[in-house]
C-alpha atoms as a PDB file:
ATOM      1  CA  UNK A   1       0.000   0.000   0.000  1.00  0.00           C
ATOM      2  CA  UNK A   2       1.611   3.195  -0.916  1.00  0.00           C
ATOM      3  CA  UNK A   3       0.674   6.319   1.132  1.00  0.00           C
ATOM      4  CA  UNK A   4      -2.527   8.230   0.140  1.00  0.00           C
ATOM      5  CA  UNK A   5      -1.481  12.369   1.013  1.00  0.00           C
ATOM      6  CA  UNK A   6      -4.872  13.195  -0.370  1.00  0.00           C
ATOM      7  CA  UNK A   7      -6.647  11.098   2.390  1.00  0.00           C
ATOM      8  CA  UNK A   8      -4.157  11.352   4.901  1.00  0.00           C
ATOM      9  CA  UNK A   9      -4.674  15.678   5.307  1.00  0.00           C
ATOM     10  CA  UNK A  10      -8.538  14.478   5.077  1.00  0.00           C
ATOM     11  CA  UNK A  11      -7.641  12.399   8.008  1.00  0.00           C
ATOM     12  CA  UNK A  12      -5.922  15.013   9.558  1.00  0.00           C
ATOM     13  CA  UNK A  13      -8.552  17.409   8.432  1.00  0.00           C
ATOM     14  CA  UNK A  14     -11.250  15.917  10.625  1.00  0.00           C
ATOM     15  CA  UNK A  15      -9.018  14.824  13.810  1.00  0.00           C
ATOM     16  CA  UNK A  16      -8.327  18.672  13.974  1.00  0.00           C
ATOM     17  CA  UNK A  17     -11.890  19.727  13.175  1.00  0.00           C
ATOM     18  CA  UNK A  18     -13.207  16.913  15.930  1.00  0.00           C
ATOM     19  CA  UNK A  19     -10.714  18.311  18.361  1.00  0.00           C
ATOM     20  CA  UNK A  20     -11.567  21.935  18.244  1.00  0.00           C
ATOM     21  CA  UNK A  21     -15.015  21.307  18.849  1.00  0.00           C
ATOM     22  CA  UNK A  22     -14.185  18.932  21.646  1.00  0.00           C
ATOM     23  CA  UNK A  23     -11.882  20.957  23.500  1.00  0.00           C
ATOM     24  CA  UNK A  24     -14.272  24.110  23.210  1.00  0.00           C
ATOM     25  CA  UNK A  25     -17.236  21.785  24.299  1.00  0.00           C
ATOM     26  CA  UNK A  26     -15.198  19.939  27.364  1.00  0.00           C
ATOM     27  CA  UNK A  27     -12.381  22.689  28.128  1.00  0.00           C
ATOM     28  CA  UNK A  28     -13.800  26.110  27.572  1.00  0.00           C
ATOM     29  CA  UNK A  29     -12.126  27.644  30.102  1.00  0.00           C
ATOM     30  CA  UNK A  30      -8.517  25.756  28.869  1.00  0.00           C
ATOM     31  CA  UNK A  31      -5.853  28.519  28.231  1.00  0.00           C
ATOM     32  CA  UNK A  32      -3.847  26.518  25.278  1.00  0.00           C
ATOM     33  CA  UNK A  33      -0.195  26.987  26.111  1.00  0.00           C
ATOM     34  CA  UNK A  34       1.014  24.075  23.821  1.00  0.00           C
ATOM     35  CA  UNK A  35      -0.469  21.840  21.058  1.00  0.00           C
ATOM     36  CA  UNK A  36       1.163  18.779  19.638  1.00  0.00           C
ATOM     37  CA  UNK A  37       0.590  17.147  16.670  1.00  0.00           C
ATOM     38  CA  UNK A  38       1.753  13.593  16.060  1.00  0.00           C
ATOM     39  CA  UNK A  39       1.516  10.677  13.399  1.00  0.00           C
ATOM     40  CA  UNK A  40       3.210   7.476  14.228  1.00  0.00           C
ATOM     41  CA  UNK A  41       4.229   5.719  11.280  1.00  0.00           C
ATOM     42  CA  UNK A  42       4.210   2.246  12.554  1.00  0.00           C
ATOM     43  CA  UNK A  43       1.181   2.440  14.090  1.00  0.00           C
ATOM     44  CA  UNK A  44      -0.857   4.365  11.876  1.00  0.00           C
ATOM     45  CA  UNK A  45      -2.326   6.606  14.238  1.00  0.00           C
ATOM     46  CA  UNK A  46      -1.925  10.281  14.811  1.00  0.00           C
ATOM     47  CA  UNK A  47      -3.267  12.338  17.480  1.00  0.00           C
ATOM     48  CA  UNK A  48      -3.310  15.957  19.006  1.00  0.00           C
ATOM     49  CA  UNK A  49      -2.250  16.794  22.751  1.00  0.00           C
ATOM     50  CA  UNK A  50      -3.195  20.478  24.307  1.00  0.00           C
ATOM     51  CA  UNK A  51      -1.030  21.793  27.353  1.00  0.00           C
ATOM     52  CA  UNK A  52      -1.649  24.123  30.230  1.00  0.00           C
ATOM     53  CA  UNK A  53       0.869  27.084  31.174  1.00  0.00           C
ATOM     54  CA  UNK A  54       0.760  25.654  34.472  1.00  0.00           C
ATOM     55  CA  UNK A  55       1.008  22.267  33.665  1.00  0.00           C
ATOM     56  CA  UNK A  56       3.994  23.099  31.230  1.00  0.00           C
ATOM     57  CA  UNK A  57       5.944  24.805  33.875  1.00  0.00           C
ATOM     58  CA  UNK A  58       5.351  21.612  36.353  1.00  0.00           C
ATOM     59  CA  UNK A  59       7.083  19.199  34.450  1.00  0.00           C
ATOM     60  CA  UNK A  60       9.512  21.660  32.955  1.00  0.00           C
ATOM     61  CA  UNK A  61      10.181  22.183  36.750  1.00  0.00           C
ATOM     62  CA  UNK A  62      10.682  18.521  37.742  1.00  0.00           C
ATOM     63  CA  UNK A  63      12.691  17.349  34.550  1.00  0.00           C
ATOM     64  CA  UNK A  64      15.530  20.448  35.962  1.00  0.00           C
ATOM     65  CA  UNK A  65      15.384  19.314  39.467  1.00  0.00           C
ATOM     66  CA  UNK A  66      16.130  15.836  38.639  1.00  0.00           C
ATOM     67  CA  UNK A  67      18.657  16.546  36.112  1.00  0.00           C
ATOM     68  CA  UNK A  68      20.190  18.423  38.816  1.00  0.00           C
ATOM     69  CA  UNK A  69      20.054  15.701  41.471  1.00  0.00           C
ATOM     70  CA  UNK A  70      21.598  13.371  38.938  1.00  0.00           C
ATOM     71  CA  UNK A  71      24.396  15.876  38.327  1.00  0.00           C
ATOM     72  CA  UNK A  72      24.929  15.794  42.111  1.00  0.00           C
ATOM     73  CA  UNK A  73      24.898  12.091  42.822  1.00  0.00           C
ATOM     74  CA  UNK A  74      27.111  11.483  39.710  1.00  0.00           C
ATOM     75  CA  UNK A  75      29.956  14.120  40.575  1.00  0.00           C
ATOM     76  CA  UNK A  76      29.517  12.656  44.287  1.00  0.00           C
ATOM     77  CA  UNK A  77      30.272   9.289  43.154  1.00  0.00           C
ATOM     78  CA  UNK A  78      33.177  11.023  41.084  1.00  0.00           C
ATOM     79  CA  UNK A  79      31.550  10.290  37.401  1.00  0.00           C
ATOM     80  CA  UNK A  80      32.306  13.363  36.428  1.00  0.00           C
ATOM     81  CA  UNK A  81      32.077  12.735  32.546  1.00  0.00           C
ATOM     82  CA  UNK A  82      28.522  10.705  33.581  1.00  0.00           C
ATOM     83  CA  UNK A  83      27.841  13.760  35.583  1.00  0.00           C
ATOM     84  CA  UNK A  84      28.280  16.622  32.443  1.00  0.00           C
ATOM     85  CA  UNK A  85      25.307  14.938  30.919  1.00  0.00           C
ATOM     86  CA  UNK A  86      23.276  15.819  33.285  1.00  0.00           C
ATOM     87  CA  UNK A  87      24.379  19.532  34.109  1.00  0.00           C
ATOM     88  CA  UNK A  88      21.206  21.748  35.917  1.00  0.00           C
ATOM     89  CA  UNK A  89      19.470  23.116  32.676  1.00  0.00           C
ATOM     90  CA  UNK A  90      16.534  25.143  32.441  1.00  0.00           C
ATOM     91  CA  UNK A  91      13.739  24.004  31.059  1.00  0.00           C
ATOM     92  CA  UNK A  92      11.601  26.900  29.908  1.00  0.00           C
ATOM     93  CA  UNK A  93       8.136  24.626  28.065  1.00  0.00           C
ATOM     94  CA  UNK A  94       7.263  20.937  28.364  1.00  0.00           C
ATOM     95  CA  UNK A  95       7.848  19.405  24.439  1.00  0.00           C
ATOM     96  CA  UNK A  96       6.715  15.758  25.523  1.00  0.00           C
ATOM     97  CA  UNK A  97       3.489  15.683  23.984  1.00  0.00           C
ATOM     98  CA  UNK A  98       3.016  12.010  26.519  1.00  0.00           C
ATOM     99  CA  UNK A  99       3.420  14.990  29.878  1.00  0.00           C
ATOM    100  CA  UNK A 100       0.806  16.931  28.251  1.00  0.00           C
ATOM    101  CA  UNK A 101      -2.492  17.888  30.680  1.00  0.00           C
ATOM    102  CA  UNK A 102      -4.287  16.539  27.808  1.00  0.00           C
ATOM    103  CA  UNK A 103      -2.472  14.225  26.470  1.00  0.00           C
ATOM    104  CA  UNK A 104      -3.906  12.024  23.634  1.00  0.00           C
ATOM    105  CA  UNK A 105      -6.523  14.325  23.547  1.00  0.00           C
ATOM    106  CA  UNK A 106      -8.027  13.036  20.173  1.00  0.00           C
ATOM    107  CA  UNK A 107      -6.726   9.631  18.533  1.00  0.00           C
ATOM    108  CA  UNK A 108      -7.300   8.612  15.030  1.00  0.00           C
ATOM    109  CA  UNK A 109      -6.647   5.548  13.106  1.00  0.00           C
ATOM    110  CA  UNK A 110      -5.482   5.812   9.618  1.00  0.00           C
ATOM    111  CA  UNK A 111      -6.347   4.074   6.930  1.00  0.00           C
ATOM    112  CA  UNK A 112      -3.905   6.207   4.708  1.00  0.00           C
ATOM    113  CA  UNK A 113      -0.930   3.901   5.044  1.00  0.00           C
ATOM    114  CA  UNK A 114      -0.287   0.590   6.059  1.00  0.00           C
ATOM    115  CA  UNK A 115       0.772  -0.415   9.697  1.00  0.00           C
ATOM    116  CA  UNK A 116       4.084  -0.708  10.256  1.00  0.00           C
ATOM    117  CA  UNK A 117       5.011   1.855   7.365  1.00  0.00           C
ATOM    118  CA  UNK A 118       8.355   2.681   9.226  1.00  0.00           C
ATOM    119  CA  UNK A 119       9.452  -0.227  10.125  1.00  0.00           C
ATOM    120  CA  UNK A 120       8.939  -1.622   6.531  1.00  0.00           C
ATOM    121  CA  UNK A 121      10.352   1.062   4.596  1.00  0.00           C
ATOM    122  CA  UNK A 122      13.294   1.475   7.015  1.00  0.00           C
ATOM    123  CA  UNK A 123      12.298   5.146   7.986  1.00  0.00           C
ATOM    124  CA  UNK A 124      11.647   5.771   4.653  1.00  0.00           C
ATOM    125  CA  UNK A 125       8.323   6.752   4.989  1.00  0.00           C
ATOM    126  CA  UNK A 126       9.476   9.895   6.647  1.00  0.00           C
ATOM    127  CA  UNK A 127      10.627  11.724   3.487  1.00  0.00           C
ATOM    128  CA  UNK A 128       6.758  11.704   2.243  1.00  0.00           C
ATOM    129  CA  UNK A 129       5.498  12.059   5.910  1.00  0.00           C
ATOM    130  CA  UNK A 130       7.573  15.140   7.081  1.00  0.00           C
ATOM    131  CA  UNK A 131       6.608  17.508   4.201  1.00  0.00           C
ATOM    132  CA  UNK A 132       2.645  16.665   4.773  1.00  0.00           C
ATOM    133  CA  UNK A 133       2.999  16.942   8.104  1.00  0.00           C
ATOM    134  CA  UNK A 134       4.680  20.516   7.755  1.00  0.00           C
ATOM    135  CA  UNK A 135       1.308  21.238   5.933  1.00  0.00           C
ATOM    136  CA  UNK A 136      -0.376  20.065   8.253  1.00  0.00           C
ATOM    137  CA  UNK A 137       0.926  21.884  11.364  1.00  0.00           C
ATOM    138  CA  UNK A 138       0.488  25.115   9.137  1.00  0.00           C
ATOM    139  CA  UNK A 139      -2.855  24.703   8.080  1.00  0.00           C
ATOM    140  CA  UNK A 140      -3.561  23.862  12.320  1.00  0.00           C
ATOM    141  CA  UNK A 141      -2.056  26.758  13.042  1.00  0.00           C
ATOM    142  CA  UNK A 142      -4.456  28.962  11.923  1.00  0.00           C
ATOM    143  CA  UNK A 143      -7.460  26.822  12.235  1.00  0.00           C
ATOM    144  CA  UNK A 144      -6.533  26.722  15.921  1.00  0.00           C
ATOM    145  CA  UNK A 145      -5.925  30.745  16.371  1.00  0.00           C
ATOM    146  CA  UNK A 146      -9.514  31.491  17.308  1.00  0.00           C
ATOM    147  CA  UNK A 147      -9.108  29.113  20.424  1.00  0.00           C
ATOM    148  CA  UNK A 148      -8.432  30.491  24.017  1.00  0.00           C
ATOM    149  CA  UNK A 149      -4.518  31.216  23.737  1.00  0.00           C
ATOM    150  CA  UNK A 150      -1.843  31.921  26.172  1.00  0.00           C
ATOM    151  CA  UNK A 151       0.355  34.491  24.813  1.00  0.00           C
ATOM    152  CA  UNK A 152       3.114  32.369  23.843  1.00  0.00           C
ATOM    153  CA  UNK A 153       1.208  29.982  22.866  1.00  0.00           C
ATOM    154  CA  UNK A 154       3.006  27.524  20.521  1.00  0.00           C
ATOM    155  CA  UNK A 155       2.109  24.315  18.153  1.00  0.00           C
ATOM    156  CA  UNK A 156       4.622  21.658  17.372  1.00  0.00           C
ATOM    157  CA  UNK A 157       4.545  18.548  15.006  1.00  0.00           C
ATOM    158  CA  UNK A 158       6.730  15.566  15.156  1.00  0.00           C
ATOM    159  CA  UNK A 159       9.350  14.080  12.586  1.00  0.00           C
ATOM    160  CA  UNK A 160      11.763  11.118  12.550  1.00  0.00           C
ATOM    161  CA  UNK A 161      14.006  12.843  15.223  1.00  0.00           C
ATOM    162  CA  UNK A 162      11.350  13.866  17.997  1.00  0.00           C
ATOM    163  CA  UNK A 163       7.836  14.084  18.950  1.00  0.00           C
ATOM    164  CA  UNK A 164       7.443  17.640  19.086  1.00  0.00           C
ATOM    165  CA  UNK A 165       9.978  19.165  16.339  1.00  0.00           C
ATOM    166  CA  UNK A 166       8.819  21.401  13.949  1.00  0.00           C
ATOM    167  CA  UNK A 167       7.295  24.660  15.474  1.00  0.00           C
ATOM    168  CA  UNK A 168       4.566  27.461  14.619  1.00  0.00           C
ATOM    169  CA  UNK A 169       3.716  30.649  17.059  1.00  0.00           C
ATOM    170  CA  UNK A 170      -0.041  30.072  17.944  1.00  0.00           C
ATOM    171  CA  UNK A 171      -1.399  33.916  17.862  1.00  0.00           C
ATOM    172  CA  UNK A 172      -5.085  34.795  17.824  1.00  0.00           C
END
């Protein structure tokens, strides 16, 4: 089965249509800090994740702290090299679309591509994927500009190297 762009942006098309309505019906009084947009190749699913200021900050706020009490048990042990890969960072917005406050918000299964498209075309599949996705985390990020926003609100989509990569400024 070879992979269908037409259907797949219908696909997309509705889960972000669905969504919207959702999240105004269930979370009207959500302030959208973060949205994340995902397809997983081998799974043929995609879904879309919405995130809280607050909630962003939290587990921005507990990845630091236990970075930083890694650094300190690893230089107290004297692994220092062990140690520099865990130096105190700051993080300033949660990008782990799983640590979301809604996370999974909306699922869809496609029927677009076959399951298992990555893992039988050896991450192949990403060189058609990426580009469509880019469309459609552009075409989301105006569809999703008349929702409640924080003011740095962002959106993110994923690629082959991460699950929240490619970026757009959410501004209503």
């Amino acid at each position: 089965m070879k992979f269908d762009e037409r259907l797949y942006l219908a696909e997309m098309g509705s889960l972000l249509r669905t969504a919207k309505a959702k999240l105004v019906s269930e979370h009207a009084d959500l302030t959208v800090y973060t949205v994340a947009i995902w397809t997983d190749p081998n799974a043929a699913v995609s879904a879309i994740n919405f995130d809280s200021f607050e909630n962003s900050r939290a587990v921005a706020d507990r990845s630091s702290l236990w970075a930083s009490k890694q650094h300190g048990h690893l230089l107290a042990s004297g692994r220092k090299e062990l140690a520099e890969l865990f130096k105190p960072f700051e993080v300033s917005r949660n990008h782990n679309p799983a640590d979301f406050l809604l996370c999974k918000f909306l699922v869809i299964k496609h029927h677009s591509f076959e399951h298992g498209w990555e893992t039988n075309t050896r991450g192949k599949c990403w060189a058609e994927l990426e580009p469509v996705l880019y469309k459609v985390g552009s075409f989301a990020s105006e569809f999703l500009a008349d929702l409640k926003l924080h003011p740095e609100a962002e959106l993110g989509v994923n690629s082959h190297r991460d699950w929240f990569d490619t970026t757009w400024k959410l501004i209503g």
